[in-house]
Protein backbone atom coordinates (compact mmCIF):
# COMPACT_ATOMS: atom_id res chain seq x y z
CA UNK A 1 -26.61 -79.07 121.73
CA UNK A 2 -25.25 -82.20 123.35
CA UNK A 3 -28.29 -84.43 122.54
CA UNK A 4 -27.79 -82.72 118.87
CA UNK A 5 -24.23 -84.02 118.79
CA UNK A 6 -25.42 -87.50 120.36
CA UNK A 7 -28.34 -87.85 117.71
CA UNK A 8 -25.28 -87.09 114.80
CA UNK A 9 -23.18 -89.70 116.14
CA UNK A 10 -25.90 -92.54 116.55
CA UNK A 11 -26.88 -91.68 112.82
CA UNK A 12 -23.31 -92.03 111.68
CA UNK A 13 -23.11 -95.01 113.22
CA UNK A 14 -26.41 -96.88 111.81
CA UNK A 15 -24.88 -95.82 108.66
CA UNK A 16 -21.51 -97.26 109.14
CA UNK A 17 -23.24 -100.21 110.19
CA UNK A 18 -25.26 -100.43 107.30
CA UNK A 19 -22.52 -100.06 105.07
CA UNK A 20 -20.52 -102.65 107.23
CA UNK A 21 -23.54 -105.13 106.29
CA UNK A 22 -23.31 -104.74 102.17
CA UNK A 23 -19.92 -105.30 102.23
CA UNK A 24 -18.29 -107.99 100.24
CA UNK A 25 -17.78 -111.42 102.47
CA UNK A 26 -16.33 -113.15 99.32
CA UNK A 27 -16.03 -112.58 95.73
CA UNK A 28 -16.65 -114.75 92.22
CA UNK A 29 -14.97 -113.96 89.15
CA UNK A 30 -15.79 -116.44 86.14
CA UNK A 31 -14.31 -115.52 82.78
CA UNK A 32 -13.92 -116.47 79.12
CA UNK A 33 -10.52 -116.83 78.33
CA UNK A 34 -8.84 -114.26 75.95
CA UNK A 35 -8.68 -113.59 72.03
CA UNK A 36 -7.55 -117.16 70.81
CA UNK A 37 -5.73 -118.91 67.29
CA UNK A 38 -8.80 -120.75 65.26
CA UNK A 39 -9.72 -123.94 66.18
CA UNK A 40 -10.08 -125.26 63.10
CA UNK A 41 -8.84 -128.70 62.76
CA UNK A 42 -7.14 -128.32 59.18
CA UNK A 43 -6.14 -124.40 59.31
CA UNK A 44 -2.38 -124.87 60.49
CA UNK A 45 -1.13 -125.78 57.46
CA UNK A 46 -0.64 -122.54 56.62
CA UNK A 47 2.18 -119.73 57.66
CA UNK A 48 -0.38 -117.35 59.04
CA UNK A 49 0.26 -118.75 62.75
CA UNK A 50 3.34 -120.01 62.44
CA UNK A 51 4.18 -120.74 65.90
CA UNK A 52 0.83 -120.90 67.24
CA UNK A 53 -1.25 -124.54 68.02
CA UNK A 54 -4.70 -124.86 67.42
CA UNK A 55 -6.61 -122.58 69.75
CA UNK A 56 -3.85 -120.99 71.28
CA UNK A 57 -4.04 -117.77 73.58
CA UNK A 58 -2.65 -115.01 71.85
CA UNK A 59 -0.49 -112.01 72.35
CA UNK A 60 -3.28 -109.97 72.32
CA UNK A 61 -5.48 -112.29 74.41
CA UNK A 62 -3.16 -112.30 77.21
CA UNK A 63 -3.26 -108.44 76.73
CA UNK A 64 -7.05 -108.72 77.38
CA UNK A 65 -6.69 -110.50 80.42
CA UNK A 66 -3.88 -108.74 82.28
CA UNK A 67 -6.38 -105.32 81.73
CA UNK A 68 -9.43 -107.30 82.72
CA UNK A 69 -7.23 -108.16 85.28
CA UNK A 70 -5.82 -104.25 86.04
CA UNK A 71 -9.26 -102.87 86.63
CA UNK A 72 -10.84 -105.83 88.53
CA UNK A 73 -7.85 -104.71 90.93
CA UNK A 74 -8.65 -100.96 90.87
CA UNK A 75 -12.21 -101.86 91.68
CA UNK A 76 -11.81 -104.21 94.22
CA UNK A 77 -8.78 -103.09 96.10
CA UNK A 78 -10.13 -101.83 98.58
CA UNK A 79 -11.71 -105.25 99.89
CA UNK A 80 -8.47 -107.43 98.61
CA UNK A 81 -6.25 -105.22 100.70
CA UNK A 82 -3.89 -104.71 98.15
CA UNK A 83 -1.84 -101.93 97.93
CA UNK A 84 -3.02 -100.15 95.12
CA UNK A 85 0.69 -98.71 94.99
CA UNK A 86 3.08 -101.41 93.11
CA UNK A 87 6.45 -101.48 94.49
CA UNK A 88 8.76 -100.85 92.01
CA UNK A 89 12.04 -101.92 93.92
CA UNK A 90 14.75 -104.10 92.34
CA UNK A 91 15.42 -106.06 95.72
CA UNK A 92 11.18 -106.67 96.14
CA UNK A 93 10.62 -110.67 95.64
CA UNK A 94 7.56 -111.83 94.67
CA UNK A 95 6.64 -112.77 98.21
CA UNK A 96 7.09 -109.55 99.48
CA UNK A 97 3.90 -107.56 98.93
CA UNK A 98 0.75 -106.27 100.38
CA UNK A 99 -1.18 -107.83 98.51
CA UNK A 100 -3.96 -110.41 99.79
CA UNK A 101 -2.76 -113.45 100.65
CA UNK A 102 -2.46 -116.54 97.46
CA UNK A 103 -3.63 -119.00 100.52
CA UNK A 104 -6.97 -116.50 100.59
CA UNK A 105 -7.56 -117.16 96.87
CA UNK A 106 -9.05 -120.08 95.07
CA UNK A 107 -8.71 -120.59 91.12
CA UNK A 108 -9.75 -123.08 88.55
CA UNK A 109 -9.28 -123.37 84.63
CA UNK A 110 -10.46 -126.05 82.66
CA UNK A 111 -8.35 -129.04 80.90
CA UNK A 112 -7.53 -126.07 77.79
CA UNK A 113 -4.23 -124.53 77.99
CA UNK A 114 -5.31 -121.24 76.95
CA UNK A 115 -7.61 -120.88 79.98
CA UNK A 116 -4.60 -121.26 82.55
CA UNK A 117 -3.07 -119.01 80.54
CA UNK A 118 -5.67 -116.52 80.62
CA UNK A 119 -6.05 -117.06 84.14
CA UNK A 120 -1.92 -116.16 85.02
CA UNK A 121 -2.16 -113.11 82.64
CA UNK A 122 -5.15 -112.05 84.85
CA UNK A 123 -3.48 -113.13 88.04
CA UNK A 124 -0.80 -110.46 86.75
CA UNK A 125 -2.78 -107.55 86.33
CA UNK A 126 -4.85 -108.43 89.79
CA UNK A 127 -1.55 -109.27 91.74
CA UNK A 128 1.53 -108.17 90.47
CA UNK A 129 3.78 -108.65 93.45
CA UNK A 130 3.02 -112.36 93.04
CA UNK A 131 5.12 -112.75 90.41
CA UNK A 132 8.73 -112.07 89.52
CA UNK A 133 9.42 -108.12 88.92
CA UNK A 134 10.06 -108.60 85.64
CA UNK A 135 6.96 -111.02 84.45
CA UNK A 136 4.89 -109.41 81.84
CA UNK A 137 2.43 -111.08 79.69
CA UNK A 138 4.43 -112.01 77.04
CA UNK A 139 7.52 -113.45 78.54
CA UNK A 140 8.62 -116.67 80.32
CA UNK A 141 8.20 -115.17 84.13
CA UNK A 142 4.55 -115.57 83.76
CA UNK A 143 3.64 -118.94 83.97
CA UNK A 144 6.17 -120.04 86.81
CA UNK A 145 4.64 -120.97 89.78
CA UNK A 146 3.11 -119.14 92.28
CA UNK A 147 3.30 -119.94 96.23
CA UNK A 148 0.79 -121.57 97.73
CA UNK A 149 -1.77 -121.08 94.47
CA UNK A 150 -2.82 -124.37 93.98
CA UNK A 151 -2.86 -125.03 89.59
CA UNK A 152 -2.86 -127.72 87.56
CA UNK A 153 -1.49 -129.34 84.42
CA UNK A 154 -3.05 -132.77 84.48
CA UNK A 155 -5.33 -132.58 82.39
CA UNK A 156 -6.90 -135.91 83.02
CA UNK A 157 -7.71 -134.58 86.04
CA UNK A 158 -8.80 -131.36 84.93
CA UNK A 159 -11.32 -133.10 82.51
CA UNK A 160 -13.08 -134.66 85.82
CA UNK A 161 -14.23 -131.15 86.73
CA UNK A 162 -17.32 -131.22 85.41
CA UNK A 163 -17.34 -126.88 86.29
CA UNK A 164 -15.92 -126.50 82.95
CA UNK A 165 -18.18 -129.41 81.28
CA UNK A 166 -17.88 -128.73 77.72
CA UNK A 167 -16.76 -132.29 75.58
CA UNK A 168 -18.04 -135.23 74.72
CA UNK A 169 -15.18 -137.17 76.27
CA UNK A 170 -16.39 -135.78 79.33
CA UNK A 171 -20.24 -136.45 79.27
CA UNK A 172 -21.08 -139.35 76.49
CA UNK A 173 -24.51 -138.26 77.18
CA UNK A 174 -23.46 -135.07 75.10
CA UNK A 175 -22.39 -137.13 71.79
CA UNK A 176 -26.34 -139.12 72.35
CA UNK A 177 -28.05 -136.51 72.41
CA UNK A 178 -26.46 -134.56 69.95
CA UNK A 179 -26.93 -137.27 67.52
CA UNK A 180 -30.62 -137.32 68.14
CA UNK A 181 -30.89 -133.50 66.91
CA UNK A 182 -28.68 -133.72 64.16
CA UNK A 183 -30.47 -137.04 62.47
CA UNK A 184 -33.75 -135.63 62.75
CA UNK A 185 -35.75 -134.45 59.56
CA UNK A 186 -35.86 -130.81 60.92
CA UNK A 187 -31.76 -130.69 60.90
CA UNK A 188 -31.30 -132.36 57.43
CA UNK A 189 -34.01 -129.58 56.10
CA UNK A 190 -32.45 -126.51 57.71
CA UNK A 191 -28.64 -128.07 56.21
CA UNK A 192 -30.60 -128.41 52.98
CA UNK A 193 -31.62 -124.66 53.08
CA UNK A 194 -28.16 -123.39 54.34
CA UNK A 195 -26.77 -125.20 51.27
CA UNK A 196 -28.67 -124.26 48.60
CA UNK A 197 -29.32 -120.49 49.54
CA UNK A 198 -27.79 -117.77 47.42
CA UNK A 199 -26.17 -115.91 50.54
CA UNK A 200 -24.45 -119.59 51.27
CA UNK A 201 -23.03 -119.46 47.59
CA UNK A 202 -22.07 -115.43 47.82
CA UNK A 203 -19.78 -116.06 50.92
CA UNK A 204 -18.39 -119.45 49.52
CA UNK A 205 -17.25 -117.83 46.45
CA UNK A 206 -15.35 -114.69 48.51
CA UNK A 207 -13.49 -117.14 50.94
CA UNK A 208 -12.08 -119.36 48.43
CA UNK A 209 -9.02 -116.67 47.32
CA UNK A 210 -8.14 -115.56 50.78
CA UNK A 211 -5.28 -117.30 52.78
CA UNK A 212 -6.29 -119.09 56.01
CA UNK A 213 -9.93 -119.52 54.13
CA UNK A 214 -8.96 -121.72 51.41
CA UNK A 215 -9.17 -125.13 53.81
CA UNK A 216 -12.92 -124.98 54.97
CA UNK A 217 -14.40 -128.47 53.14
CA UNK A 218 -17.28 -128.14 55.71
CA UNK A 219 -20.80 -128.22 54.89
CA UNK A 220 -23.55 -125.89 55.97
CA UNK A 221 -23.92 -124.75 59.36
CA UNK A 222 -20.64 -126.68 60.42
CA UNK A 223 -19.20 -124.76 57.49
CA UNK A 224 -20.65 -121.10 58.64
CA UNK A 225 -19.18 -122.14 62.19
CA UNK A 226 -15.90 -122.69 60.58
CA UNK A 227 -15.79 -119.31 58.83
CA UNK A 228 -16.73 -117.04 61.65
CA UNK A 229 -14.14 -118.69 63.62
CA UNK A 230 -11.42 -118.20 61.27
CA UNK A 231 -13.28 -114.42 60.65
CA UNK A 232 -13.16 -113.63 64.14
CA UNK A 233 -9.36 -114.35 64.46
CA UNK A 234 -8.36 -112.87 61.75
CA UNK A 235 -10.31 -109.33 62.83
CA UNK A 236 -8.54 -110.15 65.94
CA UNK A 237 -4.74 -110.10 64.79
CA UNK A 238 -5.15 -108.31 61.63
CA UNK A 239 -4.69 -110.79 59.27
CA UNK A 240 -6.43 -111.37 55.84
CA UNK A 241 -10.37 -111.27 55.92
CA UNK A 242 -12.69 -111.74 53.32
CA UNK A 243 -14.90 -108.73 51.85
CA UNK A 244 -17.87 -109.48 53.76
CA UNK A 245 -20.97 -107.05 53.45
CA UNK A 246 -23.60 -107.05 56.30
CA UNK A 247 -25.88 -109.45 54.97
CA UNK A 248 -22.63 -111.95 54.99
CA UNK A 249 -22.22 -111.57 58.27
CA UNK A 250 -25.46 -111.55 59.19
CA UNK A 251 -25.90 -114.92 57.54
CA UNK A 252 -22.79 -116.18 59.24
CA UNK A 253 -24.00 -115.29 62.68
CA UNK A 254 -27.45 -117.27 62.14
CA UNK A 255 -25.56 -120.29 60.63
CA UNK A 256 -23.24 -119.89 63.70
CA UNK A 257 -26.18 -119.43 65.88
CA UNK A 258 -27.76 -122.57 65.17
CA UNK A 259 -24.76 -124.71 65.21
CA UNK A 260 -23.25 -123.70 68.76
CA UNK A 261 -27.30 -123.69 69.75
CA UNK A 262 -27.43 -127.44 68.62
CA UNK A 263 -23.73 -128.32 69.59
CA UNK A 264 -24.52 -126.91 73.46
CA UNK A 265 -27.84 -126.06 74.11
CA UNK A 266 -29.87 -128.20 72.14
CA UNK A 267 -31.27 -129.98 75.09
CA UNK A 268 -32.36 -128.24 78.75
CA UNK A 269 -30.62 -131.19 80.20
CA UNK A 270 -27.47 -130.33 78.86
CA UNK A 271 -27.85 -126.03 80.07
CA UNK A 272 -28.92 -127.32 83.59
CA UNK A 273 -25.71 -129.93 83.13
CA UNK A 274 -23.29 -127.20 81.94
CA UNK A 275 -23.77 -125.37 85.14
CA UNK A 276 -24.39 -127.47 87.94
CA UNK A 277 -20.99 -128.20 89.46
CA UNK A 278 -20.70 -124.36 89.48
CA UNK A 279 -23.85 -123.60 90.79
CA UNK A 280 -22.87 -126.55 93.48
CA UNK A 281 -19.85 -124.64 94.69
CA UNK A 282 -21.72 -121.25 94.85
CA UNK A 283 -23.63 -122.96 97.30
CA UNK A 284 -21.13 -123.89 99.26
CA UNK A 285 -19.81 -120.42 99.13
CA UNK A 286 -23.10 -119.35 100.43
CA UNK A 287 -23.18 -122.33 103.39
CA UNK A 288 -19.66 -121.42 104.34
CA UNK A 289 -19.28 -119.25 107.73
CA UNK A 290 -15.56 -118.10 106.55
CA UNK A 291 -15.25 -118.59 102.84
CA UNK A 292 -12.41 -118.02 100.73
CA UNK A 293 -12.59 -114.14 100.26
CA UNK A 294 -11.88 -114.27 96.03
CA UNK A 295 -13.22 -117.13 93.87
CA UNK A 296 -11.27 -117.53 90.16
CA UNK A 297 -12.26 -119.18 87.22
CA UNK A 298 -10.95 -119.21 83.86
CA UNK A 299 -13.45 -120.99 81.03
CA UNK A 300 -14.76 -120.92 78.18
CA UNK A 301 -17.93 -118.88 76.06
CA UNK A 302 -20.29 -121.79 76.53
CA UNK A 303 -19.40 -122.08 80.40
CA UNK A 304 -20.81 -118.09 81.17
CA UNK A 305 -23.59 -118.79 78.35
CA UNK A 306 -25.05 -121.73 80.31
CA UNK A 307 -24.72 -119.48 83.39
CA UNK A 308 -27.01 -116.75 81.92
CA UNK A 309 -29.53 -119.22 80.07
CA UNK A 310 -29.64 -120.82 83.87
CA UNK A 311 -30.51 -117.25 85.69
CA UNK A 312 -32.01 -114.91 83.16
CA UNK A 313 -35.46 -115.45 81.13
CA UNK A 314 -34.90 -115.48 77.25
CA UNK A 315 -36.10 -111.85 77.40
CA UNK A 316 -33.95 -110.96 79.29
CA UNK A 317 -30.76 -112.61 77.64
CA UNK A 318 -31.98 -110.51 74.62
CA UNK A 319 -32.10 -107.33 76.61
CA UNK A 320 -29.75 -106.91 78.86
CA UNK A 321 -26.87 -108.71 76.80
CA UNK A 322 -27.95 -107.86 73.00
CA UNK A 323 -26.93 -109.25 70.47
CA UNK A 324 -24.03 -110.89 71.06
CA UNK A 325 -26.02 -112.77 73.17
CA UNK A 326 -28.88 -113.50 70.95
CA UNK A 327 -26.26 -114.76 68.85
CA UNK A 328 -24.60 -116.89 71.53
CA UNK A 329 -21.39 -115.38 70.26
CA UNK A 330 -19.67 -113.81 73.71
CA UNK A 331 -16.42 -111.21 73.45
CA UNK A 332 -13.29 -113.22 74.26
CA UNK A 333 -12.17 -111.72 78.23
CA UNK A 334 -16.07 -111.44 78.82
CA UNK A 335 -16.67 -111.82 82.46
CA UNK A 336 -19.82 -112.46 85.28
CA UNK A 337 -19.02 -111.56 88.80
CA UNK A 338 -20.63 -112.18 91.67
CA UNK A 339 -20.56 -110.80 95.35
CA UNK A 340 -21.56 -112.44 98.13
CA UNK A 341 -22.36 -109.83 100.50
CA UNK A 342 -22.06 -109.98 104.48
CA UNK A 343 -26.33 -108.93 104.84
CA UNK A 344 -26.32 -112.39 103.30
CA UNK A 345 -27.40 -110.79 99.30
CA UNK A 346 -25.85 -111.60 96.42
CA UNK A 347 -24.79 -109.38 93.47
CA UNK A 348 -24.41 -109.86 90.06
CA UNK A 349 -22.16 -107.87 87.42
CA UNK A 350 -21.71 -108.52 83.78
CA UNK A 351 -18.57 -106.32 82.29
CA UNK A 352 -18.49 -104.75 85.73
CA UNK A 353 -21.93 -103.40 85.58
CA UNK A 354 -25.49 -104.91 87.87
CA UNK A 355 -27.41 -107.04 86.73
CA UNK A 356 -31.32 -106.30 87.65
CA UNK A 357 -32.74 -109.60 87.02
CA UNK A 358 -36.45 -111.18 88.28
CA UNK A 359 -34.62 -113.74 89.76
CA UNK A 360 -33.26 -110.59 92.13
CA UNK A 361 -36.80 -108.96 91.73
CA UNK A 362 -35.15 -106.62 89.44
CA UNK A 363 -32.91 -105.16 92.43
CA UNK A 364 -29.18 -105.04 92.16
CA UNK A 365 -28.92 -107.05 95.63
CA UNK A 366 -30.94 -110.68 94.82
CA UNK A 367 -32.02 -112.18 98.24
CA UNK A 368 -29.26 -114.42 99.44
CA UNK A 369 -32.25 -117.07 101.03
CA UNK A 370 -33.91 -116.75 97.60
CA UNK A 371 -31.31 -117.51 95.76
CA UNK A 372 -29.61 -120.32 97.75
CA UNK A 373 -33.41 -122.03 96.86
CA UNK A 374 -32.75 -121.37 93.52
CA UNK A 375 -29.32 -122.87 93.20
CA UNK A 376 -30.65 -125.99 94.95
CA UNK A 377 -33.31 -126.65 92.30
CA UNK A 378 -30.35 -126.17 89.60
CA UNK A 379 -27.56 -128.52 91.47
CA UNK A 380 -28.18 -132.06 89.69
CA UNK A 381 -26.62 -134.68 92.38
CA UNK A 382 -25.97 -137.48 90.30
CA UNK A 383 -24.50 -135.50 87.27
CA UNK A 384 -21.55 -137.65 86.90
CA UNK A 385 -23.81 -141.04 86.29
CA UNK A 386 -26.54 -139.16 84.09
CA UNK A 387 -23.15 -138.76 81.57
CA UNK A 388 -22.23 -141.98 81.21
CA UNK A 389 -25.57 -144.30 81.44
CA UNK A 390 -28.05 -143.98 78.94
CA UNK A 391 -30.55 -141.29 79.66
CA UNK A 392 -33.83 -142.27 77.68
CA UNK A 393 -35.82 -138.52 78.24
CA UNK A 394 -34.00 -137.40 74.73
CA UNK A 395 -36.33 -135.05 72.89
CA UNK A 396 -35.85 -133.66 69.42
CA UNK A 397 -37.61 -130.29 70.00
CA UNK A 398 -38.87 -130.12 66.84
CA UNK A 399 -41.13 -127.30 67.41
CA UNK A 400 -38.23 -124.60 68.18
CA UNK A 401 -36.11 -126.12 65.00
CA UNK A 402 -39.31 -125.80 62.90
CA UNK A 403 -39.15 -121.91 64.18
CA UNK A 404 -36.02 -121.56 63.44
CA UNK A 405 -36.61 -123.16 59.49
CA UNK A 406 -39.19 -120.26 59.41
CA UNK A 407 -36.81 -117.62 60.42
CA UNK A 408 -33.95 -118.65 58.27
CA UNK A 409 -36.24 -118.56 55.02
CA UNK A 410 -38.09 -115.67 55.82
CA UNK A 411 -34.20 -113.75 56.46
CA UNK A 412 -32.58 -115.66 53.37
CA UNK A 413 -35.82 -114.05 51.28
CA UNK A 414 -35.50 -110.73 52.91
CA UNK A 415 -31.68 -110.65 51.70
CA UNK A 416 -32.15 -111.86 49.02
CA UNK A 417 -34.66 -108.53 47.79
CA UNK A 418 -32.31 -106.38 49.33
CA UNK A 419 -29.12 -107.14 47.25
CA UNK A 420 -31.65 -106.85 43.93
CA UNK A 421 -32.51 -103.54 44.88
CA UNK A 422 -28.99 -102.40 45.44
C-alpha cells in the first residue's frame, strides 16, 4: 500500500514538473491598432468626422482594444499575477493593485498616434488598477501617464524604430524600389486594365452621389485603395456606404490587393526589412536568462502581415488565415502572440488560437533551438544603411505581375458573364 502511495506521489510530481517546464517564461503581444477615421488625404472636408484627424482611433476602436485587452487578461492572469478581482474602492489609487508590476512590462507603438492610443485602451482592459478609477476608454483619464511605463511622444524618435518600419521617410530604399515596380510595363498594363474595365466604371458611377465618396480623383488601383478605405470606415461607424453588390467588392479587394502588395511587399527585401528589428528583439528575448515577463506592441496591418509572410509558406497564409489574408486586408485589433516557454519552446497564437506551422513541424510548441536559427537567418544587421544607400539588387518581378494581369482579366471576364446572366 505504501509503495502504492509512493508510486502516486512520484507520478504527481513528474507531472507537476512537466507542467512547471511549459509554462510561460515571458510573453509577446503584437497588435494592429483599432477601427480607425480614413486616411484619405482629401476626405476631411466634409462633416462626416467632424472632430476626427486623418486616421484617427475611434470610439469604437478604442472599444476594440480595451476587450482585446479584457480577455488577454482573463487568459493570462494566471501567469501576470493579477488579481482577476478589480477593486472597486473609491479610496484605491492607481498604484495600489495586484496587478503585475509596470517595471515587469515593456511596450512600444510606432510614430502614429492612434497606435499609442490603441495601446493605453488595451493597457486598460489588461490592467485596470494602473490607471485612475474612473479612466474609461473614452475619457481624458486614459492617456495620463502611467508609473514607471516607459512611452513616448517624440515622434522623431519613434520614426528611428525601425520595429514599426512602414514609410518612406524612414527607409528611402522603400520610395526606390517602389518606383521601379510602378514604372515598369507590367504596372502601366494592369492600371490600363483596372481603368478601362466595366466593373471599374460600375463602382465609379455608385460612389459619385454618396457623401464622404464624392472626393476620390484617384486613378486605378490607387483609386480602388481609396474606396475600400473610405468603405471600410464607413461599415465601421455606420455612416453612408455605397450599394455595392459582391462582384464590387470583390473587385475592390483585388484592386486593393495589388496596391498594398506593390506599396509593401513588392520586393522580398522589403518583407525580410519590415520584420527584422522585431525578429532582432525576439531574439534577445530568447538569449535573455530573466526577460521581461510581458512584451507590448501596438502597430500597424502591414507590421503583423510581414510577420506572417516571414514565418508561414504562402499556403499556409491562405489556409490558416483565409481570406482576409489572401487579400492582405487584416481586421483592425487583429493580434499574434507569442509565448516563450520555460522548456525553452515557443508558441504561436493568432486571435488567441495555435498556430501549427512547418516552421514548428506542425506542433503547437515550435522548437525554441530551431527557431532561434531561424530568427538569425531573418535579422538583417546593417538594416539601417541598406535604407539609405543605394541598393542596386532591385528586381521588377515581372513574372508574378504578369500572373496577376492573367488573374485580373480572367475575374473581370468572369464578372462580367455573370451580371449578363442576371
Amino acid at each position: 500500500m505504501r509503495f502504492f502511495i509512493f508510486l502516486i506521489v512520484v507520478y504527481i510530481q513528474i507531472q507537476q514538473a512537466q507542467a512547471s517546464k511549459k509554462q510561460i517564461k515571458s510573453l509577446v503581444i503584437f497588435f494592429r491598432h483599432g477601427s480607425r477615421t480614413t486616411n484619405h488625404k482629401h476626405y476631411y472636408d466634409n462633416e462626416l468626422w467632424k472632430g476626427y484627424q486623418r486616421g484617427d482611433l475611434t470610439k469604437k476602436g478604442h472599444t476594440e482594444l480595451h476587450g482585446l485587452g479584457q480577455t488577454f487578461r482573463e487568459i493570462y492572469g494566471q501567469f501576470l499575477q493579477i488579481d482577476q478581482q478589480v477593486k472597486e474602492q473609491a479610496n484605491e489609487t492607481p498604484t495600489q493593485h495586484n496587478n503585475l508590476s509596470s517595471e515587469h512590462v515593456r511596450v512600444k507603438h510606432s510614430h502614429i498616434d492612434r497606435t499609442k492610443s490603441s495601446l493605453m485602451s488595451f493597457l486598460l482592459g489588461a490592467f485596470p488598477n494602473w490607471f485612475h478609477p474612473d479612466a474609461s476608454p473614452h475619457n481624458e483619464h486614459l492617456n495620463k501617464p502611467i508609473r514607471n511605463l516607459k512611452t513616448s511622444n517624440d515622434k522623431d524618435k519613434l520614426k528611428k524604430d525601425y520595429t514599426f518600419l512602414i514609410g518612406e521617410e524612414q527607409c528611402p530604399l522603400i520610395k526606390k524600389i517602389r518606383n521601379k515596380v510602378f514604372q515598369s510595363k507590367p504596372m502601366n498594363f494592369m492600371q490600363d486594365i483596372i481603368t478601362q474595365s466595366y466593373e471599374y466604371q460600375k463602382i465609379r458611377a455608385k460612389i459619385k452621389d454618396v457623401e464622404g465618396f464624392k472626393m476620390i480623383q484617384g486613378h486605378g488601383y490607387e483609386d480602388l485603395a481609396d474606396i475600400y478605405d473610405i468603405y471600410m470606415c464607413h461599415k465601421s461607424e455606420g455612416l453612408p456606404t455605397p450599394n455595392f453588390d459582391k462582384a464590387d467588392i470583390s473587385f475592390i479587394h483585388m484592386g486593393t490587393q495589388f496596391f498594398i502588395d506593390e506599396i509593401y511587399f513588392g520586393h522580398r527585401s522589403l518583407v525580410k526589412l519590415a520584420s527584422q528589428k522585431f525578429f532582432h528583439d525576439l531574439l534577445k528575448i530568447i538569449q535573455s536568462k530573466n526577460p521581461k515577463k510581458l512584451h507590448i506592441f501596438s502597430g500597424h496591418e502591414v507590421n503583423i502581415i510581414s510577420l506572417f509572410m516571414n514565418m508561414l509558406t504562402r499556403e499556409e497564409q491562405n489556409n490558416i488565415l483565409g481570406r482576409s489574408f489572401h487579400t492582405k486586408l487584416l481586421p483592425f485589433a487583429a493580434h499574434i502572440i507569442i509565448e516563450f516557454l520555460n522548456n525553452g519552446n515557443v508558441k504561436f497564437l493568432y486571435d488567441f488560437k495555435p498556430l501549427k506551422i512547418k516552421l514548428c513541424q506542425y506542433q503547437e510548441e515550435c522548437d525554441g533551438k530551431l527557431f532561434k536559427t531561424f530568427l538569425k537567418t531573418r535579422i538583417l544587421p546593417n538594416a539601417r544603411k541598406l535604407c539609405f544607400y543605394h541598393y542596386k539588387h532591385i528586381l521588377e518581378r515581372e513574372e508574378e505581375l504578369k500572373n496577376l494581369q492573367k488573374q485580373m482579366l480572367q475575374t473581370t471576364h468572369e464578372e462580367q458573364e455573370t451580371d449578363e446572366q442576371i
